[in-house]
N, C-alpha and C. Protein backbone atom coordinates (compact mmCIF):
# COMPACT_ATOMS: atom_id res chain seq x y z
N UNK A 1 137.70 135.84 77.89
CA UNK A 1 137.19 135.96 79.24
C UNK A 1 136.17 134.84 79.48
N UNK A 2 136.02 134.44 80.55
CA UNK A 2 135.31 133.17 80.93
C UNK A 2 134.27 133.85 82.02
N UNK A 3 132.87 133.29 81.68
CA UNK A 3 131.85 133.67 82.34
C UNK A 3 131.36 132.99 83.29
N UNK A 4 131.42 133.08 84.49
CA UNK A 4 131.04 132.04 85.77
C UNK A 4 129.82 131.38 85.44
N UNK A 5 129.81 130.40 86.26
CA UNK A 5 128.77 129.77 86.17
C UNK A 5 127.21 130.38 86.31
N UNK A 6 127.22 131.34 87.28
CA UNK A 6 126.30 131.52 88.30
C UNK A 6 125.75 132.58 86.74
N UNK A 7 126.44 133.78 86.44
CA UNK A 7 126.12 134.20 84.98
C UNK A 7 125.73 133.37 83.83
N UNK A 8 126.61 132.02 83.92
CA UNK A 8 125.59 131.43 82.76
C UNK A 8 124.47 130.63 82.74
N UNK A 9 124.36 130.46 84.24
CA UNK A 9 122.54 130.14 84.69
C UNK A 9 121.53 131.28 84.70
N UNK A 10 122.62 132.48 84.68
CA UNK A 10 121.09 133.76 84.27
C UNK A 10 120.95 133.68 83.17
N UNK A 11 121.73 133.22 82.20
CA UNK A 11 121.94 133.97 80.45
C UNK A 11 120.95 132.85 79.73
N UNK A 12 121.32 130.98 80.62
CA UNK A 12 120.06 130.28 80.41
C UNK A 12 119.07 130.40 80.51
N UNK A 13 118.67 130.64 81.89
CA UNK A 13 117.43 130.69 82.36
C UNK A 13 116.60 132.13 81.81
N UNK A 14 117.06 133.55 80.94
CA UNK A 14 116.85 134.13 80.63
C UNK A 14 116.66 134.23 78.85
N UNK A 15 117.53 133.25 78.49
CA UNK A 15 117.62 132.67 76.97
C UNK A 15 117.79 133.75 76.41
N UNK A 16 118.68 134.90 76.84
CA UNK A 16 119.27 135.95 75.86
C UNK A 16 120.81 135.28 75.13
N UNK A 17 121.05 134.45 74.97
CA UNK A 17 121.78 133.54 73.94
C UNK A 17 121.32 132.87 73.44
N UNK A 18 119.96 132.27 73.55
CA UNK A 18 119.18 131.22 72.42
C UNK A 18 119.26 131.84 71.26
N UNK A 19 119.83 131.41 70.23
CA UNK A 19 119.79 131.61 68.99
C UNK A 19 120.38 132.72 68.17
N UNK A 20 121.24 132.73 69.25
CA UNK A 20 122.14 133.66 68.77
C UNK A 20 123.73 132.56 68.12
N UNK A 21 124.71 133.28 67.74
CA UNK A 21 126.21 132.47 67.37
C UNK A 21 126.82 132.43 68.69
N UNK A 22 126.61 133.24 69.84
CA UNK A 22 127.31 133.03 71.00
C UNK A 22 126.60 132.12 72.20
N UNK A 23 125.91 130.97 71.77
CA UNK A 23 124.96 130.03 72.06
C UNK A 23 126.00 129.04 72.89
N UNK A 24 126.75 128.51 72.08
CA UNK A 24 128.06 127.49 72.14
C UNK A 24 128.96 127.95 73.09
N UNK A 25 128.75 129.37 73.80
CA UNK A 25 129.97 129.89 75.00
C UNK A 25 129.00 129.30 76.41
N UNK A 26 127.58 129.21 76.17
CA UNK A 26 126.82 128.84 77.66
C UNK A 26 126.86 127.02 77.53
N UNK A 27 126.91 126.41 76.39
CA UNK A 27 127.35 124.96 76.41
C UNK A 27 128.33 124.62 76.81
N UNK A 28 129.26 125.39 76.44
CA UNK A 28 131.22 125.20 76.68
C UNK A 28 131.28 125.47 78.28
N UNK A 29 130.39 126.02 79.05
CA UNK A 29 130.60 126.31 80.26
C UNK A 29 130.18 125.59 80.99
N UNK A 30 129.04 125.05 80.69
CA UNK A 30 128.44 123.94 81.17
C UNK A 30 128.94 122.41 81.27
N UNK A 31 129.50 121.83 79.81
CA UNK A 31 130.84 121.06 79.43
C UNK A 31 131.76 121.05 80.93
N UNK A 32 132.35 122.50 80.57
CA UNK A 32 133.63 122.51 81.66
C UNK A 32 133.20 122.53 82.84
N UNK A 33 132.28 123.00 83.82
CA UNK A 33 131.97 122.81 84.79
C UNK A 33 131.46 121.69 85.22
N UNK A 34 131.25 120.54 84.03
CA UNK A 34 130.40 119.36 84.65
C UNK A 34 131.91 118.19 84.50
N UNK A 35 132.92 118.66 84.23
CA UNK A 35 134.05 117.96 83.15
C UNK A 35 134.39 117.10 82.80
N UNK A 36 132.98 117.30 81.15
CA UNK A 36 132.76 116.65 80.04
C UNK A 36 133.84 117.20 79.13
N UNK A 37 134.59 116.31 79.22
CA UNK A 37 135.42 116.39 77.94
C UNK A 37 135.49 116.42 76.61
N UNK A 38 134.41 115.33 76.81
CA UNK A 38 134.05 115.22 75.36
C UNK A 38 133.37 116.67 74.69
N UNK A 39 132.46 116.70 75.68
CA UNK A 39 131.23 117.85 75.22
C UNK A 39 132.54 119.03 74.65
N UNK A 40 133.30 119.36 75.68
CA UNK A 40 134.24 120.38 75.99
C UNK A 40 134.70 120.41 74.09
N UNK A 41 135.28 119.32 73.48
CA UNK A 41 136.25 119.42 72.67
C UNK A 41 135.33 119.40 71.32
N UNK A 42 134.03 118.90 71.54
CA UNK A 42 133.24 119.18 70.33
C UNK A 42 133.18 120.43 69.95
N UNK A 43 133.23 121.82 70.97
CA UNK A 43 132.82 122.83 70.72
C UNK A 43 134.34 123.26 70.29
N UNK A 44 135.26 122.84 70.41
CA UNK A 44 136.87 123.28 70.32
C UNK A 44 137.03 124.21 69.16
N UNK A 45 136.25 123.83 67.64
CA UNK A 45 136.04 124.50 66.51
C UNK A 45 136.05 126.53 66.83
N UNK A 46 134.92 126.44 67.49
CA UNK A 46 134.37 127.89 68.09
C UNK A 46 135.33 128.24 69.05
N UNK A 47 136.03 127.75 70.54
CA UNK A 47 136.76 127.88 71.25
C UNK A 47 137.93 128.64 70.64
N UNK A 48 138.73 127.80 70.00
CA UNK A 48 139.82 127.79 69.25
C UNK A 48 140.30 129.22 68.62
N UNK A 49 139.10 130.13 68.25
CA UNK A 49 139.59 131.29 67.62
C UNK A 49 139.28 132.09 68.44
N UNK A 50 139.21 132.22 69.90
CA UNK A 50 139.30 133.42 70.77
C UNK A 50 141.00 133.01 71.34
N UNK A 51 141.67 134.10 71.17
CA UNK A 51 142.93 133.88 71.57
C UNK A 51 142.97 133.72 72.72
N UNK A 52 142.45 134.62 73.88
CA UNK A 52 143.16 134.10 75.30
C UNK A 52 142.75 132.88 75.87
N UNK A 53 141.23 132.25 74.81
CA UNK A 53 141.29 130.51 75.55
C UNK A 53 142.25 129.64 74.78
N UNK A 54 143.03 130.39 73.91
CA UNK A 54 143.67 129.16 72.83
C UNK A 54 145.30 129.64 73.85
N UNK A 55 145.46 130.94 74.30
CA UNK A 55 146.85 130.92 75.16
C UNK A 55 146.81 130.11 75.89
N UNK A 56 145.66 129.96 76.55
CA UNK A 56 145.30 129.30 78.48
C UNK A 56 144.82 128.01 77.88
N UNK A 57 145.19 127.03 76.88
CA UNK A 57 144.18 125.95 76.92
C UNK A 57 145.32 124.52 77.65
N UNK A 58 146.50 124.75 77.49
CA UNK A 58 146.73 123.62 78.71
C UNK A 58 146.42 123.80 80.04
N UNK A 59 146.25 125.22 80.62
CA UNK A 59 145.53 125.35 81.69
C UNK A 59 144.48 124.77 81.83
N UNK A 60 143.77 125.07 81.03
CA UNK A 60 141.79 124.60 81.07
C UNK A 60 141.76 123.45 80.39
N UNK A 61 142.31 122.26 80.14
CA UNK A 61 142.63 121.20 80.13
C UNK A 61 142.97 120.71 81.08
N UNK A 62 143.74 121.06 81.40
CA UNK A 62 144.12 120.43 82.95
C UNK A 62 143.34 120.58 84.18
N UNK A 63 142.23 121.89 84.17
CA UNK A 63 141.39 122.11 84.48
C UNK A 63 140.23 121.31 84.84
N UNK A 64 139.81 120.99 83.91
CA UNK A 64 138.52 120.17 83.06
C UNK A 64 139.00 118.78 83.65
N UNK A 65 140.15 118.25 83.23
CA UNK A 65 140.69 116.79 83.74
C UNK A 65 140.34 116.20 85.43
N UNK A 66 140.56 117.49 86.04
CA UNK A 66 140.50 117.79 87.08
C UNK A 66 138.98 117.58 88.04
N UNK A 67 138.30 118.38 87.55
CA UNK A 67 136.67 118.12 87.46
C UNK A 67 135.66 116.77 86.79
N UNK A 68 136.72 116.53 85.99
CA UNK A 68 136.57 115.46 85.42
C UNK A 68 136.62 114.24 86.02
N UNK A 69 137.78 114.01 87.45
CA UNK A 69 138.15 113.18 88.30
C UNK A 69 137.32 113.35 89.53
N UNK A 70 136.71 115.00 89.80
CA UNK A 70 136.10 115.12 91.28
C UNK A 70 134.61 114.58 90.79
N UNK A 71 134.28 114.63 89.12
CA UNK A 71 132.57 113.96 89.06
C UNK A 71 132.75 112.72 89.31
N UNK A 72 133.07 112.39 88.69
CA UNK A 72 133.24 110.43 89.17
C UNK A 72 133.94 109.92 90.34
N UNK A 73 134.65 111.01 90.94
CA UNK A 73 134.59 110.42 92.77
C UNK A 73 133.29 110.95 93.46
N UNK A 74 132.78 111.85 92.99
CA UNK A 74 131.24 112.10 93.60
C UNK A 74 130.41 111.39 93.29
N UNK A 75 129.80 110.74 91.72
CA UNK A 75 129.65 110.04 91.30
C UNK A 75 129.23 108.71 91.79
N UNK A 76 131.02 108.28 92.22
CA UNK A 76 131.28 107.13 93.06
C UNK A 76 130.50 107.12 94.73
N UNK A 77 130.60 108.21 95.47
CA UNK A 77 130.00 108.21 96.76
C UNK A 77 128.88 107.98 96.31
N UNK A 78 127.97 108.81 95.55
CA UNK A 78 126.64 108.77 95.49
C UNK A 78 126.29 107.48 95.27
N UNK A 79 126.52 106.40 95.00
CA UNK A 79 126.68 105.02 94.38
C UNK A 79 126.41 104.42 95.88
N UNK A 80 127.64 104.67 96.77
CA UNK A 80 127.84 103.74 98.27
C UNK A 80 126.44 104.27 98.66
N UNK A 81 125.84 105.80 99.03
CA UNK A 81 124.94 105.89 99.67
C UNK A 81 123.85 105.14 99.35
């Protein structure tokens, strides 16, 4: 299950995952919502053994790619202004 964003700005801003093992699910969200790929695939280790993101991962790849293309056309405007 995938936790919205808006939940993983409470779970930050509340730091009831600091230092815990489920630390790396509020990074991975952050990754994918900003779509850092890179960031995204460092965490892949941890990802990898929850099954329904390892069913859905050409989805959320393709996903991520996606976001990945709308930061750097935003990116890009912010540049002209």
């Amino acid at each position: 299950m995938l936790v919205s964003a808006r939940r993983c700005n409470e779970y930050r801003g509340t730091g009831s995952l600091e230092g815990t093992q489920e630390k790396w699910i509020i990074d991975v969200l952050y990754a994918f919502n900003a779509g850092d790929l890179n960031k995204f695939n460092q965490y892949s280790p941890q990802w990898a053994e929850w099954d329904d993101l390892q069913k859905h991962k050409d989805f959320l790849m393709g996903k991520i790619r996606l976001l990945s293309l709308m930061e750097v056309g935003l990116l890009f405007l912010a540049d002209l202004c």
